[in-house]
PDB file of N, CA and C in Angstrom:
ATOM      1  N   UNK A   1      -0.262   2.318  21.633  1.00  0.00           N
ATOM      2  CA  UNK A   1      -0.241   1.842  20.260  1.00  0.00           C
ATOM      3  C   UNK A   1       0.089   3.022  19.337  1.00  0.00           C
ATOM      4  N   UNK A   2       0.653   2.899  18.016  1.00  0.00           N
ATOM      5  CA  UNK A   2       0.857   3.657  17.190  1.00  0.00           C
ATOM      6  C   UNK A   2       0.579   3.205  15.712  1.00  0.00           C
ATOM      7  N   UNK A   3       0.433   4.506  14.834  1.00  0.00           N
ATOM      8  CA  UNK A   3      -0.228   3.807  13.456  1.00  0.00           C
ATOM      9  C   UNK A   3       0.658   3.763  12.554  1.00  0.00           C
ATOM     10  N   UNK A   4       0.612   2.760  11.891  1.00  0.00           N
ATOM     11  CA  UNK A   4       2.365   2.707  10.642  1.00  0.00           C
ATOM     12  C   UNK A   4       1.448   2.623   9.405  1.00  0.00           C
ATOM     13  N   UNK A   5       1.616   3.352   8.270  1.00  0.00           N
ATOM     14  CA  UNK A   5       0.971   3.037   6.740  1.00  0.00           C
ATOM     15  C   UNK A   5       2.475   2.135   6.393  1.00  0.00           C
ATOM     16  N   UNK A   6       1.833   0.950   5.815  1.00  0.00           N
ATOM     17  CA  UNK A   6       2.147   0.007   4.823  1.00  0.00           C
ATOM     18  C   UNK A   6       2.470   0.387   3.520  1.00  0.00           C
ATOM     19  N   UNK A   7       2.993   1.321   3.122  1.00  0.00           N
ATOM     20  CA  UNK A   7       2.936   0.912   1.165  1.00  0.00           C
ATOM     21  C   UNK A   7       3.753   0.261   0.751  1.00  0.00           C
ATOM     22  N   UNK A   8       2.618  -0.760  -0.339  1.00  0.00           N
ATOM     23  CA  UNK A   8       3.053  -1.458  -1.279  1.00  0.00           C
ATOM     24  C   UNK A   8       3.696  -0.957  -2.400  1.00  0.00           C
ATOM     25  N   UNK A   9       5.278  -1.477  -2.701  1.00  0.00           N
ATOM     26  CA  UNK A   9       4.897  -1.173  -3.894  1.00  0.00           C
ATOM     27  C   UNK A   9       5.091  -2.937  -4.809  1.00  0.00           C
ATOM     28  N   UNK A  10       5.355  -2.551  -5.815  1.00  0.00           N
ATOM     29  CA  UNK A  10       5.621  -3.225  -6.858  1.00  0.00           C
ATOM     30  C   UNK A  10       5.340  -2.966  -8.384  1.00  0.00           C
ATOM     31  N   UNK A  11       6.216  -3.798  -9.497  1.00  0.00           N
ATOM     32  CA  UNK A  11       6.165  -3.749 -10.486  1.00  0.00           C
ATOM     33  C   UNK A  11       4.354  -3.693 -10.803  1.00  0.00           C
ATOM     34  N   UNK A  12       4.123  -3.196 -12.039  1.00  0.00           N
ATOM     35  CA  UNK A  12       2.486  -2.817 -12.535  1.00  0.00           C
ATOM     36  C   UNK A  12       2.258  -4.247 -13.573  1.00  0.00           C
ATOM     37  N   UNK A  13       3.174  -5.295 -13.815  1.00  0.00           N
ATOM     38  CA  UNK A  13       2.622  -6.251 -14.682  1.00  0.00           C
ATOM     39  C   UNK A  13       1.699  -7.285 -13.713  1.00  0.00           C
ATOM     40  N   UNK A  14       1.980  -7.089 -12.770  1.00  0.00           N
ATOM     41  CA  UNK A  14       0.855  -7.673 -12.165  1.00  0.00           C
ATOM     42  C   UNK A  14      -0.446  -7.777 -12.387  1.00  0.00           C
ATOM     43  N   UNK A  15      -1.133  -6.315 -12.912  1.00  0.00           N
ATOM     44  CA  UNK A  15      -2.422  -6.322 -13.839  1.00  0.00           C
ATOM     45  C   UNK A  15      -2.534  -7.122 -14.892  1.00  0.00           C
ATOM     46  N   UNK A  16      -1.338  -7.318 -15.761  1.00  0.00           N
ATOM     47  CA  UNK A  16      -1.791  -8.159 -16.890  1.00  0.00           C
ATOM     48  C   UNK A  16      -1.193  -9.686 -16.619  1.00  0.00           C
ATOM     49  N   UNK A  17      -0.766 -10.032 -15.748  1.00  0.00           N
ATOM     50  CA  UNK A  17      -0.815 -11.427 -15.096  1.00  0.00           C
ATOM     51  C   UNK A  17      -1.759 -11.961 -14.579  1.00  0.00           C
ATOM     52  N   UNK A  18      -2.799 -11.391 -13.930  1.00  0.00           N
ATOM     53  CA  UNK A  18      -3.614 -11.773 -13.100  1.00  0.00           C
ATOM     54  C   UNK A  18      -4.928 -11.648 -14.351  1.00  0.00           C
ATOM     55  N   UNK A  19      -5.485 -12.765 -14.805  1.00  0.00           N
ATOM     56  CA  UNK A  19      -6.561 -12.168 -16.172  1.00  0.00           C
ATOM     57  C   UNK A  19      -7.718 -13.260 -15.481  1.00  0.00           C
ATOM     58  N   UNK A  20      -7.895 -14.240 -14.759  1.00  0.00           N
ATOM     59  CA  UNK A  20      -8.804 -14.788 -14.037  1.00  0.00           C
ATOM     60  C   UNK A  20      -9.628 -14.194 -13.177  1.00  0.00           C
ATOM     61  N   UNK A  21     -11.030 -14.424 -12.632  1.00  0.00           N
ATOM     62  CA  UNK A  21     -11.553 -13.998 -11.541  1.00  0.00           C
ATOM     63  C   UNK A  21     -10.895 -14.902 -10.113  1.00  0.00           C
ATOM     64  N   UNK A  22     -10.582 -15.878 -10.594  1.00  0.00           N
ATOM     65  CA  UNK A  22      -9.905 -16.985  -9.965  1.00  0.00           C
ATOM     66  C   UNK A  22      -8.965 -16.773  -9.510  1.00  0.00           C
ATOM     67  N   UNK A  23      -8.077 -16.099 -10.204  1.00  0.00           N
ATOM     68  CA  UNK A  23      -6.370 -15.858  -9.999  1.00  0.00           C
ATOM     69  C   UNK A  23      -6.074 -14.711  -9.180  1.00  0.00           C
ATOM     70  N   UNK A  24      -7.346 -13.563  -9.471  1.00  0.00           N
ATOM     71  CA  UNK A  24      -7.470 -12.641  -8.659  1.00  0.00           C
ATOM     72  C   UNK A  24      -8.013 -12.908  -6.871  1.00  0.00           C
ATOM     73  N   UNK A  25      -9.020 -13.857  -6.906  1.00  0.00           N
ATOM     74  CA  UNK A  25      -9.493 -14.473  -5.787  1.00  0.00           C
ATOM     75  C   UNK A  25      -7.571 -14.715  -4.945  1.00  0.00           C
ATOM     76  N   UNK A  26      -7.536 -15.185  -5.285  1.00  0.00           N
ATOM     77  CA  UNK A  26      -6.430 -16.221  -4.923  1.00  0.00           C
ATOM     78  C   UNK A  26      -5.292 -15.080  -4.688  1.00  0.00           C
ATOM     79  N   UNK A  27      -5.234 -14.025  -5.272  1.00  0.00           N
ATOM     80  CA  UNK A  27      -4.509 -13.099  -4.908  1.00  0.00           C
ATOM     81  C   UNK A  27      -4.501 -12.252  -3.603  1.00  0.00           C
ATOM     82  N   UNK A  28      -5.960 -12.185  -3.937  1.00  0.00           N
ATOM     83  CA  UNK A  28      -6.821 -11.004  -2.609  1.00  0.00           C
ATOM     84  C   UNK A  28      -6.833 -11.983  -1.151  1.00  0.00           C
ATOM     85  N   UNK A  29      -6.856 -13.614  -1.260  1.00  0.00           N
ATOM     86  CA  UNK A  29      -6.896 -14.627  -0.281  1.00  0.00           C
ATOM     87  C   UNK A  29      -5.583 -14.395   0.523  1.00  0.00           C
ATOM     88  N   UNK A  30      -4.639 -13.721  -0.065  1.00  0.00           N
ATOM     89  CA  UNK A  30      -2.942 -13.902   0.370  1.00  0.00           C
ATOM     90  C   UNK A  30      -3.454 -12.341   1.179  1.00  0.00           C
ATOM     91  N   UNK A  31      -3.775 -11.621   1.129  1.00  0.00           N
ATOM     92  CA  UNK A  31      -3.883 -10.478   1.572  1.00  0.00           C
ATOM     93  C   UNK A  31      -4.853 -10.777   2.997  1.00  0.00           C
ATOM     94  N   UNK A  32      -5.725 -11.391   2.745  1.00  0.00           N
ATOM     95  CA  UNK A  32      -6.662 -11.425   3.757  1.00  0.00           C
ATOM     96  C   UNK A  32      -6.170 -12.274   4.946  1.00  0.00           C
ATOM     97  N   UNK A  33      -5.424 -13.394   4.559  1.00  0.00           N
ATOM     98  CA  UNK A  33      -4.206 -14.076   5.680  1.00  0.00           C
ATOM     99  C   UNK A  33      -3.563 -13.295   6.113  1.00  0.00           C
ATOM    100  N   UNK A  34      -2.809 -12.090   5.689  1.00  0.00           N
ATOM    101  CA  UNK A  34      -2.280 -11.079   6.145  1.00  0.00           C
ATOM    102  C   UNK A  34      -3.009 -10.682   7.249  1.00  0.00           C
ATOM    103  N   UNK A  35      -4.313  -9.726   6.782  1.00  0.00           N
ATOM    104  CA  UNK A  35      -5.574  -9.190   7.617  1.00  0.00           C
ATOM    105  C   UNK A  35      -5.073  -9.838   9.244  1.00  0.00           C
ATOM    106  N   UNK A  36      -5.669 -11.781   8.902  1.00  0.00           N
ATOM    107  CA  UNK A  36      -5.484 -12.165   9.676  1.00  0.00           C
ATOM    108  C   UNK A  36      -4.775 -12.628  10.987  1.00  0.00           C
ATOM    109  N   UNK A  37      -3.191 -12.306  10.208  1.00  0.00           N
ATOM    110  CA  UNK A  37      -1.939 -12.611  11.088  1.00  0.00           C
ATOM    111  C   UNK A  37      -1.874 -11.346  11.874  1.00  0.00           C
ATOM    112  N   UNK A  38      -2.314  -9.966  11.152  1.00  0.00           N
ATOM    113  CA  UNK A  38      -2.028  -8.847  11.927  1.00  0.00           C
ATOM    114  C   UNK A  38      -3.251  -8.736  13.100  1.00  0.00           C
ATOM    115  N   UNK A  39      -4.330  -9.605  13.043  1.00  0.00           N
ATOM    116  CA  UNK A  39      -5.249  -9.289  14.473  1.00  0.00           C
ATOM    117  C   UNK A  39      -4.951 -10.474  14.919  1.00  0.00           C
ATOM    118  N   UNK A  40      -4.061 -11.099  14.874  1.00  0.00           N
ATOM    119  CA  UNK A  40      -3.555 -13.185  15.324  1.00  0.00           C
ATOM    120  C   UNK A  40      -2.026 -12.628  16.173  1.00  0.00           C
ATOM    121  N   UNK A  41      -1.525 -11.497  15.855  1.00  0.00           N
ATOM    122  CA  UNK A  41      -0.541 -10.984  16.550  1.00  0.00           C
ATOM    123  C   UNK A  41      -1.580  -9.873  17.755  1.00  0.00           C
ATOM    124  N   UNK A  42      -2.332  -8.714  17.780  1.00  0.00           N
ATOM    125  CA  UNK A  42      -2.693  -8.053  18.749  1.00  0.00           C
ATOM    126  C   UNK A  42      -2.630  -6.474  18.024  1.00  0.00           C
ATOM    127  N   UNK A  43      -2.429  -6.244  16.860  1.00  0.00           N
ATOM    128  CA  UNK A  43      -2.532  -4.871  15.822  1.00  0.00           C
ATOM    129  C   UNK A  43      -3.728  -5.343  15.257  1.00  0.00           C
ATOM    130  N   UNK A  44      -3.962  -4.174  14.734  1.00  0.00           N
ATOM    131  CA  UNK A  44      -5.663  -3.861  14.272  1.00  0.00           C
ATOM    132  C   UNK A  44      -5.034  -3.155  12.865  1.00  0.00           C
ATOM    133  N   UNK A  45      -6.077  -3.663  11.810  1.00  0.00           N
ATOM    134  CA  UNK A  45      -5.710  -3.148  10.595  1.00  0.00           C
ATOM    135  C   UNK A  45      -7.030  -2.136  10.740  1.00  0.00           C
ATOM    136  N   UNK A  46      -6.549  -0.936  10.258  1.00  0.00           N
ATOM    137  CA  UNK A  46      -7.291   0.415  10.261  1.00  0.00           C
ATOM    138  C   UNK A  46      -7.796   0.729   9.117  1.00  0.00           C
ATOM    139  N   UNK A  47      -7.570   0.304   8.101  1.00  0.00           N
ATOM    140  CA  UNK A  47      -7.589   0.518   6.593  1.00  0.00           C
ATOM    141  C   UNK A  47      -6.677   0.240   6.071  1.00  0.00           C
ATOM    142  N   UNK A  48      -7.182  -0.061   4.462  1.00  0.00           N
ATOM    143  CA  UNK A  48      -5.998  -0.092   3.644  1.00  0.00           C
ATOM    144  C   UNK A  48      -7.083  -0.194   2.423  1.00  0.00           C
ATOM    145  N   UNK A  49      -6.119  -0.115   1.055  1.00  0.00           N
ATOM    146  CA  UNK A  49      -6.584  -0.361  -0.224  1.00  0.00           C
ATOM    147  C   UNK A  49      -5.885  -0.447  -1.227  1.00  0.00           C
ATOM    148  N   UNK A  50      -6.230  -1.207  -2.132  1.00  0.00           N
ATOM    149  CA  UNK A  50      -5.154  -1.608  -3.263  1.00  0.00           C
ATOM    150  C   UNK A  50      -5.847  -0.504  -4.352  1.00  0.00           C
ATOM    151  N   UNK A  51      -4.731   0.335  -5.318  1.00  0.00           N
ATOM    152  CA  UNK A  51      -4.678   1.073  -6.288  1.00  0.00           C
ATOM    153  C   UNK A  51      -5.003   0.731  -7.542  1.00  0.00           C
ATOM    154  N   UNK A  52      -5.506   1.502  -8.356  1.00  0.00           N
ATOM    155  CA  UNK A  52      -5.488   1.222  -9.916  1.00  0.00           C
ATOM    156  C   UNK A  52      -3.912   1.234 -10.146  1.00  0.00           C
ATOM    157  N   UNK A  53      -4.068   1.131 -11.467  1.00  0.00           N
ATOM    158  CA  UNK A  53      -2.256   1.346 -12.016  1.00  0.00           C
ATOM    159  C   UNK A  53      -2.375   2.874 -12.223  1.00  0.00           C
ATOM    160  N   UNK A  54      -0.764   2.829 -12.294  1.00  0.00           N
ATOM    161  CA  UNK A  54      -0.143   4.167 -12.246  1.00  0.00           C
ATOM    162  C   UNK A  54      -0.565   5.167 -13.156  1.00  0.00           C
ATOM    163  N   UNK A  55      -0.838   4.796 -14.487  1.00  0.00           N
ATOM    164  CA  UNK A  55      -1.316   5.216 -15.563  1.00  0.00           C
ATOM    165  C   UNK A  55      -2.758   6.350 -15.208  1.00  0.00           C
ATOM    166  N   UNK A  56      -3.567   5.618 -14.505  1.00  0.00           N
ATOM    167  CA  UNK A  56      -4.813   6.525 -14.374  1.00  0.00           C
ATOM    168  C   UNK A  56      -4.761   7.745 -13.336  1.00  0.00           C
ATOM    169  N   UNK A  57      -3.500   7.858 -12.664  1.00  0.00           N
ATOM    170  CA  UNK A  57      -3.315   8.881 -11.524  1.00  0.00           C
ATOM    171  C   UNK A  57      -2.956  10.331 -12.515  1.00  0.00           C
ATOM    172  N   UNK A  58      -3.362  11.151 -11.801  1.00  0.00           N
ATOM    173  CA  UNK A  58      -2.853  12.713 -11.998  1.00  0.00           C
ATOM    174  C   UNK A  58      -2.266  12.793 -11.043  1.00  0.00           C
ATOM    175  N   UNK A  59      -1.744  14.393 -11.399  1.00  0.00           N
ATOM    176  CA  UNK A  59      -0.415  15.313 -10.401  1.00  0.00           C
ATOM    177  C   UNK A  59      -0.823  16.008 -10.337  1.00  0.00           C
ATOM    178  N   UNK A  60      -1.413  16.658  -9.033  1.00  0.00           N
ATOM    179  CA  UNK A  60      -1.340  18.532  -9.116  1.00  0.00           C
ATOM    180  C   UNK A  60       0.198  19.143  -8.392  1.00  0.00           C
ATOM    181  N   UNK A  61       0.376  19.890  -9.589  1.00  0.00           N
ATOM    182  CA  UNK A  61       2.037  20.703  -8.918  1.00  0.00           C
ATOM    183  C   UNK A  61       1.627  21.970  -8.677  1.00  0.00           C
ATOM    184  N   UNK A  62       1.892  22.066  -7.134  1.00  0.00           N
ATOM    185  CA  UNK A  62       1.665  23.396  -6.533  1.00  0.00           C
ATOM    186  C   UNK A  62       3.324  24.075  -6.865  1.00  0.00           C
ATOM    187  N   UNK A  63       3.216  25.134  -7.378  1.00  0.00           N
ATOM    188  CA  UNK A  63       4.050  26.092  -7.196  1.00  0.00           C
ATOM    189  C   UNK A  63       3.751  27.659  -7.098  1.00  0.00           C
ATOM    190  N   UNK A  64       4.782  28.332  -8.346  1.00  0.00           N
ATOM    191  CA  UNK A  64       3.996  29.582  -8.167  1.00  0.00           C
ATOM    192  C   UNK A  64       3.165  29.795  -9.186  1.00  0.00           C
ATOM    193  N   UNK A  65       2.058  30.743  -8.862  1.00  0.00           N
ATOM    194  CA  UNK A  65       0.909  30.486  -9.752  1.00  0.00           C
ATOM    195  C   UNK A  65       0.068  29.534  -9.617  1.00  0.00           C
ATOM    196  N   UNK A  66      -0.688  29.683 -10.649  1.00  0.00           N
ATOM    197  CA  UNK A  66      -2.014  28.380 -10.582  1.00  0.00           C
ATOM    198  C   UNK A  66      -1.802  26.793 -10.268  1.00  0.00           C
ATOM    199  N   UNK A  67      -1.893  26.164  -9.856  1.00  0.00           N
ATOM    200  CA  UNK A  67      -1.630  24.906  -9.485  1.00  0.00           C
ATOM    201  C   UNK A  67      -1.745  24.281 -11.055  1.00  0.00           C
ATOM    202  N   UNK A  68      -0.666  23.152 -11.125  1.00  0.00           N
ATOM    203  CA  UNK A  68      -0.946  22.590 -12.647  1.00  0.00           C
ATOM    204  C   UNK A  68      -1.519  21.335 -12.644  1.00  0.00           C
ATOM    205  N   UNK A  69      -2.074  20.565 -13.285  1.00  0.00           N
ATOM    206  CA  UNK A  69      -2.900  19.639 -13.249  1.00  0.00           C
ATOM    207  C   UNK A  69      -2.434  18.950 -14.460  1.00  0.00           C
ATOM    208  N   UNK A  70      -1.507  17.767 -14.664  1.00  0.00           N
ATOM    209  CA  UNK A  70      -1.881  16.593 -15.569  1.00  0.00           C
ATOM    210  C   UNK A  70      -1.628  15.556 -15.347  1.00  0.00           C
ATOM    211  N   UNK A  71      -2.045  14.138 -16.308  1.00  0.00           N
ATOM    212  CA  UNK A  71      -2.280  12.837 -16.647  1.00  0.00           C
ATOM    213  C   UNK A  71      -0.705  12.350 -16.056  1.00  0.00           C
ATOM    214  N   UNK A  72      -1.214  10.868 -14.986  1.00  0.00           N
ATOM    215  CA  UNK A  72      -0.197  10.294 -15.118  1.00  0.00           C
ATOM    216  C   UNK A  72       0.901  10.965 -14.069  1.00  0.00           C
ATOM    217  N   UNK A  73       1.576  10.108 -13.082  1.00  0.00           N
ATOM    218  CA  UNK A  73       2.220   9.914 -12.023  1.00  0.00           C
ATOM    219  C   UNK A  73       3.415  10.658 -12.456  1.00  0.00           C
ATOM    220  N   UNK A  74       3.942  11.003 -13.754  1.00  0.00           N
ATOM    221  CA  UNK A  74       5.308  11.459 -14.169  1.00  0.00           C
ATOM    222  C   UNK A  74       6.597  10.926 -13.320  1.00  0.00           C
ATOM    223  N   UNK A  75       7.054   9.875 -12.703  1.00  0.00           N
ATOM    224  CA  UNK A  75       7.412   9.283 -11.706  1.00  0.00           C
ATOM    225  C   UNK A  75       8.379   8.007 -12.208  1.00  0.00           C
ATOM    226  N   UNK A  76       9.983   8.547 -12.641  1.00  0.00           N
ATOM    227  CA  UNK A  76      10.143   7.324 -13.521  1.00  0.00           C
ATOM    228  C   UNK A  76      10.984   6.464 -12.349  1.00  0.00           C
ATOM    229  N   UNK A  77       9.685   5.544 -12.886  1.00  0.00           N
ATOM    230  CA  UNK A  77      10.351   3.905 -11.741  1.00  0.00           C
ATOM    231  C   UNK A  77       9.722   3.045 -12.107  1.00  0.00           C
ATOM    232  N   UNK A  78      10.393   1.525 -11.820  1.00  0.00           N
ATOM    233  CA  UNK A  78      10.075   0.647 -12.102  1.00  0.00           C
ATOM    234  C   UNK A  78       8.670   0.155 -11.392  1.00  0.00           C
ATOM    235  N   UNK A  79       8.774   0.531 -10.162  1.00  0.00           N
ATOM    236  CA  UNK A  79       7.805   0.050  -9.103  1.00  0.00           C
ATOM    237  C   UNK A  79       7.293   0.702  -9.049  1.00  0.00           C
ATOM    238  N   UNK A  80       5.652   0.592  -8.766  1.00  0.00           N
ATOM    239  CA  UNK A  80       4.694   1.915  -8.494  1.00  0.00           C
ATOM    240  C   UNK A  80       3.907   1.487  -6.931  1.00  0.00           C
ATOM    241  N   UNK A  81       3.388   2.457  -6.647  1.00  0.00           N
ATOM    242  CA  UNK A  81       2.450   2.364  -5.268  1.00  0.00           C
ATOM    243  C   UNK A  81       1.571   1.459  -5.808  1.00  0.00           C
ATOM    244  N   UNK A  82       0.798   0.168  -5.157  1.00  0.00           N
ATOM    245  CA  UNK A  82      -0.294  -0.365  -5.632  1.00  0.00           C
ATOM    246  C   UNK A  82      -0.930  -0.225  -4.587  1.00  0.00           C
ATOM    247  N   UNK A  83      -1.058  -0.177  -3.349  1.00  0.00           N
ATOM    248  CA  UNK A  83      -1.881   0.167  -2.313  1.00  0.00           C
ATOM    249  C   UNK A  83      -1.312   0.402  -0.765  1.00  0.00           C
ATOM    250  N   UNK A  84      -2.172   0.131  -0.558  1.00  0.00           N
ATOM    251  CA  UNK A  84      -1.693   0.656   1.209  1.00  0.00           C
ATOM    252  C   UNK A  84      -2.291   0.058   2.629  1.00  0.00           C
ATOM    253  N   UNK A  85      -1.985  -0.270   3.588  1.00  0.00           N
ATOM    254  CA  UNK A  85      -2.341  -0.754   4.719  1.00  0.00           C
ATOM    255  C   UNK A  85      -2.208   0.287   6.004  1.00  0.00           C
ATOM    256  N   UNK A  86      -3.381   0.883   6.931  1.00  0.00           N
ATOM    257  CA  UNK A  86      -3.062   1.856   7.802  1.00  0.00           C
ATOM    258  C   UNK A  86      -3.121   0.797   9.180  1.00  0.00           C
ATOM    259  N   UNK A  87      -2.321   0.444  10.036  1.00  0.00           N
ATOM    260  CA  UNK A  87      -2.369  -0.859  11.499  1.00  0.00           C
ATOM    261  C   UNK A  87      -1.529  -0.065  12.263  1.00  0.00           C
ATOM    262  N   UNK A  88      -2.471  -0.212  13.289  1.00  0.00           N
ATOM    263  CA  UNK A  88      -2.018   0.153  14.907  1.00  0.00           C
ATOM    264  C   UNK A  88      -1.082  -0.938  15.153  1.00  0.00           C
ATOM    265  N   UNK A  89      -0.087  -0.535  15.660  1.00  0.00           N
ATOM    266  CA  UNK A  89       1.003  -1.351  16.268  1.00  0.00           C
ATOM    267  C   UNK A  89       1.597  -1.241  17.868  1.00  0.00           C
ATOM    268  N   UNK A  90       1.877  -2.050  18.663  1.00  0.00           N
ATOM    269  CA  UNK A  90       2.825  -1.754  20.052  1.00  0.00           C
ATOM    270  C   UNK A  90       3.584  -0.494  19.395  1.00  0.00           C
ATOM    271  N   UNK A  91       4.421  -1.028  18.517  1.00  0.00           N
ATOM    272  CA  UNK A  91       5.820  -0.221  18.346  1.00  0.00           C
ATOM    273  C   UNK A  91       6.476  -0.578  17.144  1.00  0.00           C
ATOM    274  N   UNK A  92       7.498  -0.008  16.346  1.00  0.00           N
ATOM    275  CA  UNK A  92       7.871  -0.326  15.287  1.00  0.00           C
ATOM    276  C   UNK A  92       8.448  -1.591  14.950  1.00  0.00           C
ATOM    277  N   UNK A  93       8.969  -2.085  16.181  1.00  0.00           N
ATOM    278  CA  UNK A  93       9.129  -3.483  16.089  1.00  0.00           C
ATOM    279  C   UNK A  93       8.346  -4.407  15.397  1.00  0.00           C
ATOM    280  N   UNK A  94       7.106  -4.287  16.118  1.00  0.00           N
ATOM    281  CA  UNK A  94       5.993  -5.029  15.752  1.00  0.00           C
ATOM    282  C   UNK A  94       5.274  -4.832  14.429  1.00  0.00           C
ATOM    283  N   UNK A  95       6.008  -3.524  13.923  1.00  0.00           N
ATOM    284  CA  UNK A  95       5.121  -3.015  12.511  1.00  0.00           C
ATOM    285  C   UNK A  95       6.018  -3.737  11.418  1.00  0.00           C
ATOM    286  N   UNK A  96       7.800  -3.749  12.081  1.00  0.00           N
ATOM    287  CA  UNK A  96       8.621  -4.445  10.764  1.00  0.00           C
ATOM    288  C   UNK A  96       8.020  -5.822  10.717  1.00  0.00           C
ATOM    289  N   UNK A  97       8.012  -6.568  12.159  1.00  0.00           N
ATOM    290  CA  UNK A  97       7.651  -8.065  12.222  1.00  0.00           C
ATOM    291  C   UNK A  97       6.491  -8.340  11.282  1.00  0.00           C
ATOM    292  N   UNK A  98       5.287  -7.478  11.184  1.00  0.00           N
ATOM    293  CA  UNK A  98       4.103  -7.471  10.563  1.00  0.00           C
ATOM    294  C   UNK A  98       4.260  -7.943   8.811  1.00  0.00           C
ATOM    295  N   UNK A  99       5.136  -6.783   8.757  1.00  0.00           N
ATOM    296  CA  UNK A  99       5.456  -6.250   7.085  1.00  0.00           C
ATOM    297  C   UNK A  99       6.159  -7.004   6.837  1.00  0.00           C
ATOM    298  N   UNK A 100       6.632  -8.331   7.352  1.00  0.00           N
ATOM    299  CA  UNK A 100       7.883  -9.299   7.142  1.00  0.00           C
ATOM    300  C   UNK A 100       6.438 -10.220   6.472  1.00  0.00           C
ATOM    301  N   UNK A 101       5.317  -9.939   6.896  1.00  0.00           N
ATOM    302  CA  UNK A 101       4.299 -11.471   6.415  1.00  0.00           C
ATOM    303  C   UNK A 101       3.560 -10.607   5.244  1.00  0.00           C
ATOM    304  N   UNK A 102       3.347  -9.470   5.048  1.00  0.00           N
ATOM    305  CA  UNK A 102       2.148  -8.959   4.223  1.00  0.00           C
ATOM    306  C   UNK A 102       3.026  -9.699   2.779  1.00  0.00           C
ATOM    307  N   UNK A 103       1.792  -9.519   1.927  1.00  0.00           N
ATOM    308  CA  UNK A 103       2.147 -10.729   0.636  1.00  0.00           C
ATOM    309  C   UNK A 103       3.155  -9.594  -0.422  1.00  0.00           C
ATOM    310  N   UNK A 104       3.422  -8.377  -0.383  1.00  0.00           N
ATOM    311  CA  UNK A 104       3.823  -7.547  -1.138  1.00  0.00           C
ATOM    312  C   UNK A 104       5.514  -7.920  -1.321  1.00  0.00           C
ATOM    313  N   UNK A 105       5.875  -7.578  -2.207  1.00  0.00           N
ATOM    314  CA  UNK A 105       7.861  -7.868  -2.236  1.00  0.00           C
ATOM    315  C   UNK A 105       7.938  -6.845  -1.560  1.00  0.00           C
ATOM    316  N   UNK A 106       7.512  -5.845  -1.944  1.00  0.00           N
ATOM    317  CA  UNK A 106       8.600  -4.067  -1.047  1.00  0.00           C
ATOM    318  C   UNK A 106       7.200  -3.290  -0.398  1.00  0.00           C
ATOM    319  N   UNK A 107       7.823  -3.351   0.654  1.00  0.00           N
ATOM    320  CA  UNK A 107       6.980  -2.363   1.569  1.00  0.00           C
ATOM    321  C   UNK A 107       7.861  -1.877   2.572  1.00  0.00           C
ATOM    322  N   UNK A 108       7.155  -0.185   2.717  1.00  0.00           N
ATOM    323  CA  UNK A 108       7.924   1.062   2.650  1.00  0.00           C
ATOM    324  C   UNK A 108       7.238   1.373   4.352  1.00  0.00           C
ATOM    325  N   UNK A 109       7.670   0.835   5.045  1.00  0.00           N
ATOM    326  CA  UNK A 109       6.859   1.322   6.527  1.00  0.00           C
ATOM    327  C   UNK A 109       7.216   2.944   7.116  1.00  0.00           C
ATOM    328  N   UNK A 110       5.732   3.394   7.205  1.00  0.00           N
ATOM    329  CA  UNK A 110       6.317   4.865   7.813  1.00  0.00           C
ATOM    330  C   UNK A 110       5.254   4.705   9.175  1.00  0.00           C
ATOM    331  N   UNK A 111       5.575   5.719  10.063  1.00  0.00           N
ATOM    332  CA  UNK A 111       4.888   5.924  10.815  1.00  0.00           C
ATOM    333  C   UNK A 111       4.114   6.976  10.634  1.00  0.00           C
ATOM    334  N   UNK A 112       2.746   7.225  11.458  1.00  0.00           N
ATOM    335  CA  UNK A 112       1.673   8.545  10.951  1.00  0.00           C
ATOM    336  C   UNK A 112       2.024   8.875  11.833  1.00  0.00           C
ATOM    337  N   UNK A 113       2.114  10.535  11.424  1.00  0.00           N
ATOM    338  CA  UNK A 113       2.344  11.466  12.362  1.00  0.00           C
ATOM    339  C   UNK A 113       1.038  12.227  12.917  1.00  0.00           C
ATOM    340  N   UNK A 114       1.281  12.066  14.282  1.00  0.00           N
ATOM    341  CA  UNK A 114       0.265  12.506  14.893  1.00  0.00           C
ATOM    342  C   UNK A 114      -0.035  14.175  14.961  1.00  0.00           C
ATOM    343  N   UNK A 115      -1.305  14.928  14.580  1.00  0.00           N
ATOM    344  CA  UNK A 115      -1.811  15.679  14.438  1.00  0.00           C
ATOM    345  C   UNK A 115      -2.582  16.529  15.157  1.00  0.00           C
ATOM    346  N   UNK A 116      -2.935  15.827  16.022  1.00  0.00           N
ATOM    347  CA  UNK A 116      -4.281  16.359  17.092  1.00  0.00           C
ATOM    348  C   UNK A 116      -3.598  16.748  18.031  1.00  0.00           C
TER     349      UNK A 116
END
């Protein structure tokens, strides 16, 4: 088996679409069918988590000198990271087949590189 991170991305109006506890339910329900299809296939979801918006992230820029530190992703795009999924897979096959059902429009499949 091998581990593929999932990121989501998508547009950030999604926060101000979703203004129900209801609508949000119903959001997080599409995700959890996901959950489900990926242990209904034989991959194991390892983690994952959905993001605040882009707005509340910092940057640290390492260069030379002191590392710099400010507000905000500086990152001009339409789409931002909203979260992430870490699943053991056979093989990449099985990680595109996966990412063909997760509820997100664009997801960015990488594989983790192994370390140990």
């Amino acid at each position: 088996m091998a581990q593929y991170v999932f990121l989501l991305f998508d547009t950030e109006d999604w926060y101000d679409q979703v203004s129900t506890a209801e609508e949000f339910q119903a959001q997080m329900k599409l995700h959890n069918d996901f959950a489900a299809a990926v242990a209904a296939a034989g991959a194991s979801m390892l983690g994952g988590e959905a993001l605040e918006r882009s707005s509340t992230a910092s940057t640290v820029r390492q260069g030379s000198g002191e590392p710099l530190v400010t507000d905000g992703p500086f990152i001009e795009t339409k789409e931002a990271l909203g979260g992430f999924y870490v699943i053991d897979c056979k093989d990449l096959d099985q990680a595109l087949a996966l990412a063909k059902l997760c509820p997100s429009p664009n997801i960015e499949v990488r594989p983790v590189m192994p370390t140990s």
